[in-house]
C-alpha atoms as a PDB file:
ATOM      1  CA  UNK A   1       0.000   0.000   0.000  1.00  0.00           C
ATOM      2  CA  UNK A   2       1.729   3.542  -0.992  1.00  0.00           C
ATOM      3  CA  UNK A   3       1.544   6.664   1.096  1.00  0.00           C
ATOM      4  CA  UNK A   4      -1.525   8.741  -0.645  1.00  0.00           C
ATOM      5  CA  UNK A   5      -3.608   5.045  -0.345  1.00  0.00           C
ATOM      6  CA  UNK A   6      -2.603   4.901   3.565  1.00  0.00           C
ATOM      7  CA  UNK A   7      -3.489   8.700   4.105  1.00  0.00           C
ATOM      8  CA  UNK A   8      -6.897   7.954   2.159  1.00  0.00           C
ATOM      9  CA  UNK A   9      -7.976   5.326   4.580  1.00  0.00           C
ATOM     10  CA  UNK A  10      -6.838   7.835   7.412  1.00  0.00           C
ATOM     11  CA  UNK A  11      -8.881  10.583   5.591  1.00  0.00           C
ATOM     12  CA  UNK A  12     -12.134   8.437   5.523  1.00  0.00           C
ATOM     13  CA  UNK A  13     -11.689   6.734   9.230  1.00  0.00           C
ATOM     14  CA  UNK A  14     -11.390  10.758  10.125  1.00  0.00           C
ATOM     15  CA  UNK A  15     -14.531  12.145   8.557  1.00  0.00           C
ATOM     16  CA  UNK A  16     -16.354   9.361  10.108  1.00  0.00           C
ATOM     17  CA  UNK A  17     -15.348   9.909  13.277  1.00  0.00           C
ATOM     18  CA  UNK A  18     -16.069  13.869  12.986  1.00  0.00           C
ATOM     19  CA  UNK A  19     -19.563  13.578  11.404  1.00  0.00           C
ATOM     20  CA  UNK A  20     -20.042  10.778  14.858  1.00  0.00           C
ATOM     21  CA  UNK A  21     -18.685  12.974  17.135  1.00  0.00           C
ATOM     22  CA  UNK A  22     -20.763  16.241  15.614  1.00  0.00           C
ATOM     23  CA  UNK A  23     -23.929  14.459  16.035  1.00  0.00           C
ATOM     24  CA  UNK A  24     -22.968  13.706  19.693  1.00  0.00           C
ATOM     25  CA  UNK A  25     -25.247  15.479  22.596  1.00  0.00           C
ATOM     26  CA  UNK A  26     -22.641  17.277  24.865  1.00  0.00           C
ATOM     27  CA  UNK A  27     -22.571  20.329  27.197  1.00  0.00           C
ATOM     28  CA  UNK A  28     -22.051  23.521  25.496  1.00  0.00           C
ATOM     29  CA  UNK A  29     -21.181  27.206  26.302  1.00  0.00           C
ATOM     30  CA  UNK A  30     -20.883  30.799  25.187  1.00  0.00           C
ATOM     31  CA  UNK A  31     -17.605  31.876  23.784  1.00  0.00           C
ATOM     32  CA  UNK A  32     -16.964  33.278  27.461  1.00  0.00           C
ATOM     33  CA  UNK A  33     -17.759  29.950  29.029  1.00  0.00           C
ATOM     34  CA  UNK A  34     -21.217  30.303  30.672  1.00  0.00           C
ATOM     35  CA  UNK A  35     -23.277  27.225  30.286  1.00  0.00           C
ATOM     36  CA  UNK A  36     -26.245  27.136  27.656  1.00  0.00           C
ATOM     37  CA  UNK A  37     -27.763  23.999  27.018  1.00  0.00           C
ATOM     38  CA  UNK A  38     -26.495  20.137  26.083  1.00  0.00           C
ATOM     39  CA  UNK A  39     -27.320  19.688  22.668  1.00  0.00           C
ATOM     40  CA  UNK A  40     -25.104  18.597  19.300  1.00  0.00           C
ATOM     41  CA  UNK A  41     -23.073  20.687  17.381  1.00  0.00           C
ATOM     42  CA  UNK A  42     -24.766  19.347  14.223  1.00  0.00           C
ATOM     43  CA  UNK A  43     -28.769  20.029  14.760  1.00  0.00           C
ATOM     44  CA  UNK A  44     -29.519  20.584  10.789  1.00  0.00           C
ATOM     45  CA  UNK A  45     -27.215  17.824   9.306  1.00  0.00           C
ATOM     46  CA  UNK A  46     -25.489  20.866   7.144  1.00  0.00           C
ATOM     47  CA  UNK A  47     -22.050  20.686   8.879  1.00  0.00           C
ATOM     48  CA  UNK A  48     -22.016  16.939   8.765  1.00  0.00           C
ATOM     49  CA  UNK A  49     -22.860  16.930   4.957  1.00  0.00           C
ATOM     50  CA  UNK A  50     -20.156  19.388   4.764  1.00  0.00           C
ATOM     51  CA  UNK A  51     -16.917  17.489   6.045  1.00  0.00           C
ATOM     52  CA  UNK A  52     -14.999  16.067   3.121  1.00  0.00           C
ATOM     53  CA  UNK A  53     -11.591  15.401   2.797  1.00  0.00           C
ATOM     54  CA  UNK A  54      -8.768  14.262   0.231  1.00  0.00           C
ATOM     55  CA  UNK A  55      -5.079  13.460  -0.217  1.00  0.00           C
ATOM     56  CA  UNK A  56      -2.860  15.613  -2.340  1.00  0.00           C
ATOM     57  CA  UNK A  57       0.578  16.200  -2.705  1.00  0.00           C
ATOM     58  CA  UNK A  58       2.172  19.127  -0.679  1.00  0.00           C
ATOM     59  CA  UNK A  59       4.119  20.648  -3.613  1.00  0.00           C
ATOM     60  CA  UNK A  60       7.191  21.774  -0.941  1.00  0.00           C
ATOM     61  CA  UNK A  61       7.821  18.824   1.259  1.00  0.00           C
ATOM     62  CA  UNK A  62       6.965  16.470  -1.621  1.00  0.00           C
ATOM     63  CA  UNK A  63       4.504  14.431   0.848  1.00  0.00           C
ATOM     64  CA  UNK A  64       0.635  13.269   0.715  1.00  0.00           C
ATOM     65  CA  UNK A  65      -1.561  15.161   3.302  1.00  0.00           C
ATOM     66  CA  UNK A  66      -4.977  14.792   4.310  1.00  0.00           C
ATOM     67  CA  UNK A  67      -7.158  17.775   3.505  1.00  0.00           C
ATOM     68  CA  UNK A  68     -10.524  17.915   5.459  1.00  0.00           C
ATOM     69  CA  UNK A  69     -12.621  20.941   5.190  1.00  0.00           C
ATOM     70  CA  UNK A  70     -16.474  21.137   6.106  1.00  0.00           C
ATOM     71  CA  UNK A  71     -18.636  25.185   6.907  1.00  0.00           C
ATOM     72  CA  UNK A  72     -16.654  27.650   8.075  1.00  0.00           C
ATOM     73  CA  UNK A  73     -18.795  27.714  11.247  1.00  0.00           C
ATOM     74  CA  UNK A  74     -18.041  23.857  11.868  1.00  0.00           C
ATOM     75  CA  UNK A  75     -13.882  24.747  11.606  1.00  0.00           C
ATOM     76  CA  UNK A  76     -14.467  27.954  14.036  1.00  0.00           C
ATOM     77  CA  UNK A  77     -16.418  25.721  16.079  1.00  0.00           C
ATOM     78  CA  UNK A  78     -14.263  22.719  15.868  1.00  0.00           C
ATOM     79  CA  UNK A  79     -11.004  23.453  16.110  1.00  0.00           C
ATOM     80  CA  UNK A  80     -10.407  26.671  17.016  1.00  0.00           C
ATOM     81  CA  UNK A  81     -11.606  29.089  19.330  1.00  0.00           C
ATOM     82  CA  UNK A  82     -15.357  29.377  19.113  1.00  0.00           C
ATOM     83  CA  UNK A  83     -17.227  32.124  17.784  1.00  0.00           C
ATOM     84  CA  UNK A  84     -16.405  35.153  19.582  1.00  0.00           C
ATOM     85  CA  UNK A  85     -18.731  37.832  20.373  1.00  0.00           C
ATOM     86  CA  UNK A  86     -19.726  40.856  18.213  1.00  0.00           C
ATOM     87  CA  UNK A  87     -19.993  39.426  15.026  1.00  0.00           C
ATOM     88  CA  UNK A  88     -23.781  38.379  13.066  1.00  0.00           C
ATOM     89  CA  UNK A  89     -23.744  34.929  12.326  1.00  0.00           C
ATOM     90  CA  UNK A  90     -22.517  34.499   9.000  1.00  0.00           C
ATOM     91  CA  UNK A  91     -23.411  37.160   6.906  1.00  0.00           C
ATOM     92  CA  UNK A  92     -26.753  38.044   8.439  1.00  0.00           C
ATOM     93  CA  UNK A  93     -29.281  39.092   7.409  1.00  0.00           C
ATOM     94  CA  UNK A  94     -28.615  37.427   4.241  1.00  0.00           C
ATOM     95  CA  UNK A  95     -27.021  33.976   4.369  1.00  0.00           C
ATOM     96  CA  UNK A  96     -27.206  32.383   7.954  1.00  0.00           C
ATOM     97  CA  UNK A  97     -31.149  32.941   9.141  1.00  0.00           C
ATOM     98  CA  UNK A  98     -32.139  30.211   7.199  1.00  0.00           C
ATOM     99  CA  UNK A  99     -29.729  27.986   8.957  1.00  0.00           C
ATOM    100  CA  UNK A 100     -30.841  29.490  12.348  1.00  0.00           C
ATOM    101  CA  UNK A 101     -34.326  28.837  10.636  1.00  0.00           C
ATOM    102  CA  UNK A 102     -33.780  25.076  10.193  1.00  0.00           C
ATOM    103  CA  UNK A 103     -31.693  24.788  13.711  1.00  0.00           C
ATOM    104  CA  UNK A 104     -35.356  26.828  15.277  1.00  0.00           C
ATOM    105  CA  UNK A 105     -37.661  24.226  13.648  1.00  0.00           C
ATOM    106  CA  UNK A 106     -35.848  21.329  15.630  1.00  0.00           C
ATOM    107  CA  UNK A 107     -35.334  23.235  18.823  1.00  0.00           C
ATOM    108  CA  UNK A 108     -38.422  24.961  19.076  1.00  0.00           C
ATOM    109  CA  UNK A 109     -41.609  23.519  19.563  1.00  0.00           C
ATOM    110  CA  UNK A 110     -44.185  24.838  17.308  1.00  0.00           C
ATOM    111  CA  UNK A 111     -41.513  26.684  15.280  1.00  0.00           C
ATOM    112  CA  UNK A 112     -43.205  26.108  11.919  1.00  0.00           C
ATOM    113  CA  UNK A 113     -47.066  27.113  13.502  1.00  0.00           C
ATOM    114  CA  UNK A 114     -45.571  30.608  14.171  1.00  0.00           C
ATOM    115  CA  UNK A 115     -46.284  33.126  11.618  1.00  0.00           C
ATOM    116  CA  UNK A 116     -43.770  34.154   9.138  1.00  0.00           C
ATOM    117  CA  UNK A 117     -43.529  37.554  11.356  1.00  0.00           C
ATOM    118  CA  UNK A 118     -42.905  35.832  14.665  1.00  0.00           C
ATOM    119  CA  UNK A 119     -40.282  33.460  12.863  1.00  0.00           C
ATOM    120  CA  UNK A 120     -38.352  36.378  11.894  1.00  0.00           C
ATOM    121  CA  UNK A 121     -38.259  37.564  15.408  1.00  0.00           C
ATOM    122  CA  UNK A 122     -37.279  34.735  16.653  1.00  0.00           C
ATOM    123  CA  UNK A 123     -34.439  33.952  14.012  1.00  0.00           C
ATOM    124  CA  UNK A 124     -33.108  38.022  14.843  1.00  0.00           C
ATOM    125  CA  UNK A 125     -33.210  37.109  18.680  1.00  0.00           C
ATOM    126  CA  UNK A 126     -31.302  34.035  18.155  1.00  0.00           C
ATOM    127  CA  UNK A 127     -28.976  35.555  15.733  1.00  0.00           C
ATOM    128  CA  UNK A 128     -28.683  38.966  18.150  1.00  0.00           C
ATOM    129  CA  UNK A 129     -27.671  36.258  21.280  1.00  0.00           C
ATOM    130  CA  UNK A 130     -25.049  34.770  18.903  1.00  0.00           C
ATOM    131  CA  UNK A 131     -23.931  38.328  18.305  1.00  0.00           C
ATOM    132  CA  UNK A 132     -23.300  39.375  21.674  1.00  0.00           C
ATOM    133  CA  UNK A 133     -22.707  36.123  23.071  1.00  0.00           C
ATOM    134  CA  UNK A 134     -20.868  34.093  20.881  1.00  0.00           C
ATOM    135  CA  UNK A 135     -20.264  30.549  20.860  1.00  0.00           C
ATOM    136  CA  UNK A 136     -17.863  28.523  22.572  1.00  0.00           C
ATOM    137  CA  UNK A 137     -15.400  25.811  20.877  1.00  0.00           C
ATOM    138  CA  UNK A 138     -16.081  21.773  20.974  1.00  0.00           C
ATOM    139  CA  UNK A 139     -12.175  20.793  20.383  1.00  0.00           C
ATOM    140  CA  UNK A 140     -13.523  17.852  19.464  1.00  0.00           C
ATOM    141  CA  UNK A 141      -9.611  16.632  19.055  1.00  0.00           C
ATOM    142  CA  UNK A 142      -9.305  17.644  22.370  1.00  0.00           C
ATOM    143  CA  UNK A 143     -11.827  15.583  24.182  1.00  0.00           C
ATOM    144  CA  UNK A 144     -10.284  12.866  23.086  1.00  0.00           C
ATOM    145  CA  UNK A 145     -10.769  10.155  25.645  1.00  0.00           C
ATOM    146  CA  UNK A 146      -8.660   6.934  25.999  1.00  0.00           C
ATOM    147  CA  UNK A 147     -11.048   5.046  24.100  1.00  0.00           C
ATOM    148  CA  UNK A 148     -11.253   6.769  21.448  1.00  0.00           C
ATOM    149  CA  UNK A 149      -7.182   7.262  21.000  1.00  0.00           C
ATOM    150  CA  UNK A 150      -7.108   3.170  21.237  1.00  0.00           C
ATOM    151  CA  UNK A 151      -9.989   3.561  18.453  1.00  0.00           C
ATOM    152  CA  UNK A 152      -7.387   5.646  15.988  1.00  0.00           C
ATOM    153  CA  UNK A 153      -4.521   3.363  17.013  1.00  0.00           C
ATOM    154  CA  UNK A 154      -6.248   0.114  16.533  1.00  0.00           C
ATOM    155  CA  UNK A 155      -7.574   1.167  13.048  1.00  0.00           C
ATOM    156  CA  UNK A 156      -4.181   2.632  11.900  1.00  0.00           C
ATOM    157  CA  UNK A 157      -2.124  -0.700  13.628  1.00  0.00           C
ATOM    158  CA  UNK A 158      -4.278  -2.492  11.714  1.00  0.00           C
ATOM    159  CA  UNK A 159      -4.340  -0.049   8.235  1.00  0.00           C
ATOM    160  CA  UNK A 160      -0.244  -0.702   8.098  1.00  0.00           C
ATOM    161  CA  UNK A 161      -0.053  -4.649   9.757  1.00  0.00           C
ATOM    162  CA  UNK A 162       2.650  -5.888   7.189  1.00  0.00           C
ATOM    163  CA  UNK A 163       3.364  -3.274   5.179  1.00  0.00           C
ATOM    164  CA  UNK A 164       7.537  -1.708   5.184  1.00  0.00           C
ATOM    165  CA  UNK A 165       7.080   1.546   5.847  1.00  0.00           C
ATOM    166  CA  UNK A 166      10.778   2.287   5.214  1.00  0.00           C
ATOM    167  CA  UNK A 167       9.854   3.457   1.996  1.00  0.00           C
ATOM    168  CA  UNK A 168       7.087   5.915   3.593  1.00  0.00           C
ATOM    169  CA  UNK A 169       9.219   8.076   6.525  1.00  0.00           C
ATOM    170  CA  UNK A 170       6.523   9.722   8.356  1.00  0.00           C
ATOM    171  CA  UNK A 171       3.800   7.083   8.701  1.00  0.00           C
ATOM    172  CA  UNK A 172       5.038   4.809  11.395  1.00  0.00           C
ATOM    173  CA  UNK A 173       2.827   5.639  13.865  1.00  0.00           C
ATOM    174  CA  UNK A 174      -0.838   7.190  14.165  1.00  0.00           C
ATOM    175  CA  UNK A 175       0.821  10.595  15.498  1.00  0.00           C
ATOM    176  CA  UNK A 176       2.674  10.729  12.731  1.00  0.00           C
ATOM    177  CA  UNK A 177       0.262  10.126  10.649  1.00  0.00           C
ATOM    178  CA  UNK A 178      -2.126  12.500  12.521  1.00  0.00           C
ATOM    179  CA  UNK A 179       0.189  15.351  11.671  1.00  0.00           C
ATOM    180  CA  UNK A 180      -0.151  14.817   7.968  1.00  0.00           C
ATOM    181  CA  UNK A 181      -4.019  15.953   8.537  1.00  0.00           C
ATOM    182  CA  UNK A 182      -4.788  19.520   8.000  1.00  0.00           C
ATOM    183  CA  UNK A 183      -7.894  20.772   9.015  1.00  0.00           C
ATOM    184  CA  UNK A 184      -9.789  23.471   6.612  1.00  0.00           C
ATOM    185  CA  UNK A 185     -13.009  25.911   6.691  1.00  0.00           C
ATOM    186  CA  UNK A 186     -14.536  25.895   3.007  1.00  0.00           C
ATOM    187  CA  UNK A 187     -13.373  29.725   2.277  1.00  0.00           C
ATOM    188  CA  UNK A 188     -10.022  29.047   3.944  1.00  0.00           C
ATOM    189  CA  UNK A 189      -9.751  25.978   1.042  1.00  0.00           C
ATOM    190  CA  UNK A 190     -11.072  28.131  -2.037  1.00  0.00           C
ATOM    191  CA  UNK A 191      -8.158  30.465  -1.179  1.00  0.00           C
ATOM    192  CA  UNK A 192      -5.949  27.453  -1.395  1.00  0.00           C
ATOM    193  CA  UNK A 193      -7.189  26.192  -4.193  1.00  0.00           C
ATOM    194  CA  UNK A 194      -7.478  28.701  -6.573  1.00  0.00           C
ATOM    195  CA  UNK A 195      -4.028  29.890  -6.207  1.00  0.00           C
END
């Protein structure tokens, strides 16, 4: 098995694992830490259907790498620091009430009853509270229990069983491996792309 077939396997075991984790109910906070609510980070399904990854060829270290990208909500979310305070959600009021829309109709009871008038309202409030709140980060890398490390390292022992990865420096171990993985927001990947 070569290199960009190894780092393929990774890239798919990866996504899965996000788009699990995503759709798992956990605490979560406002950017500043107060406590709002257990709930998943993927209510709609649109940052799930987002994650996709692939293997290309970094054109300066000569190595495969494992691009993921998925919203650029999800990445802010995700991986970095949250969503902080002071910003409209997206680019409000054009792109991101119908998401708050579609996140409303499953957390609201009798969200679709309401007038069109009252849904509004509501979708400004919630936007508004994302505004001034903001919205604290998962790290789902960094709740990384025991299990779930012995899940990776399992799955990648087992990914490489008998194959000489003397040929493939870099690879030996899951970490290593891990560190070929670079995580991307949408935007941040057109950028990359199109140059």
């Amino acid at each position: 098995m070569g290199e960009d077939e190894i780092l393929n396997k990774l890239g798919e075991f990866t996504t899965k694992y996000l788009k699990r984790e995503i759709d798992t109910v956990r605490p979560r906070y406002t950017y500043n830490g107060a406590y709002i609510g257990n709930y998943k980070v993927n209510n709609t399904g649109t940052l799930k259907n987002s994650i996709d990854y692939r293997v290309e060829s970094n054109e300066f270290t000569g190595e495969f790498e494992v691009i993921i990208t998925m919203e650029d909500y999800g990445a802010d979310i995700l991986f970095n620091e949250g969503r902080r305070p002071g910003r409209w959600p997206g680019k409000y009021p054009d792109v991101n009430p119908q998401n708050i829309r579609d996140w409303a109709r499953l957390k609201i009871p009798n969200f679709g009853g309401l007038s069109m008038s009252k849904q509004k309202g509501l979708v400004y409030v919630i936007s508004r509270a994302i505004k001034r709140r903001g919205i604290g980060a998962v790290d789902i890398f960094g709740l990384v229990t025991p299990q779930v490390e012995k899940e990776f390292e399992d799955f990648y022992n087992e990914l490489i069983a008998g194959e000489d990865l003397s040929k493939i420096p870099g690879l030996e171990d899951i970490q290593s491996a891990f560190d070929r993985i670079i995580f991307l927001s949408k935007s941040s990947d057109l950028l990359i792309t199109e140059e």
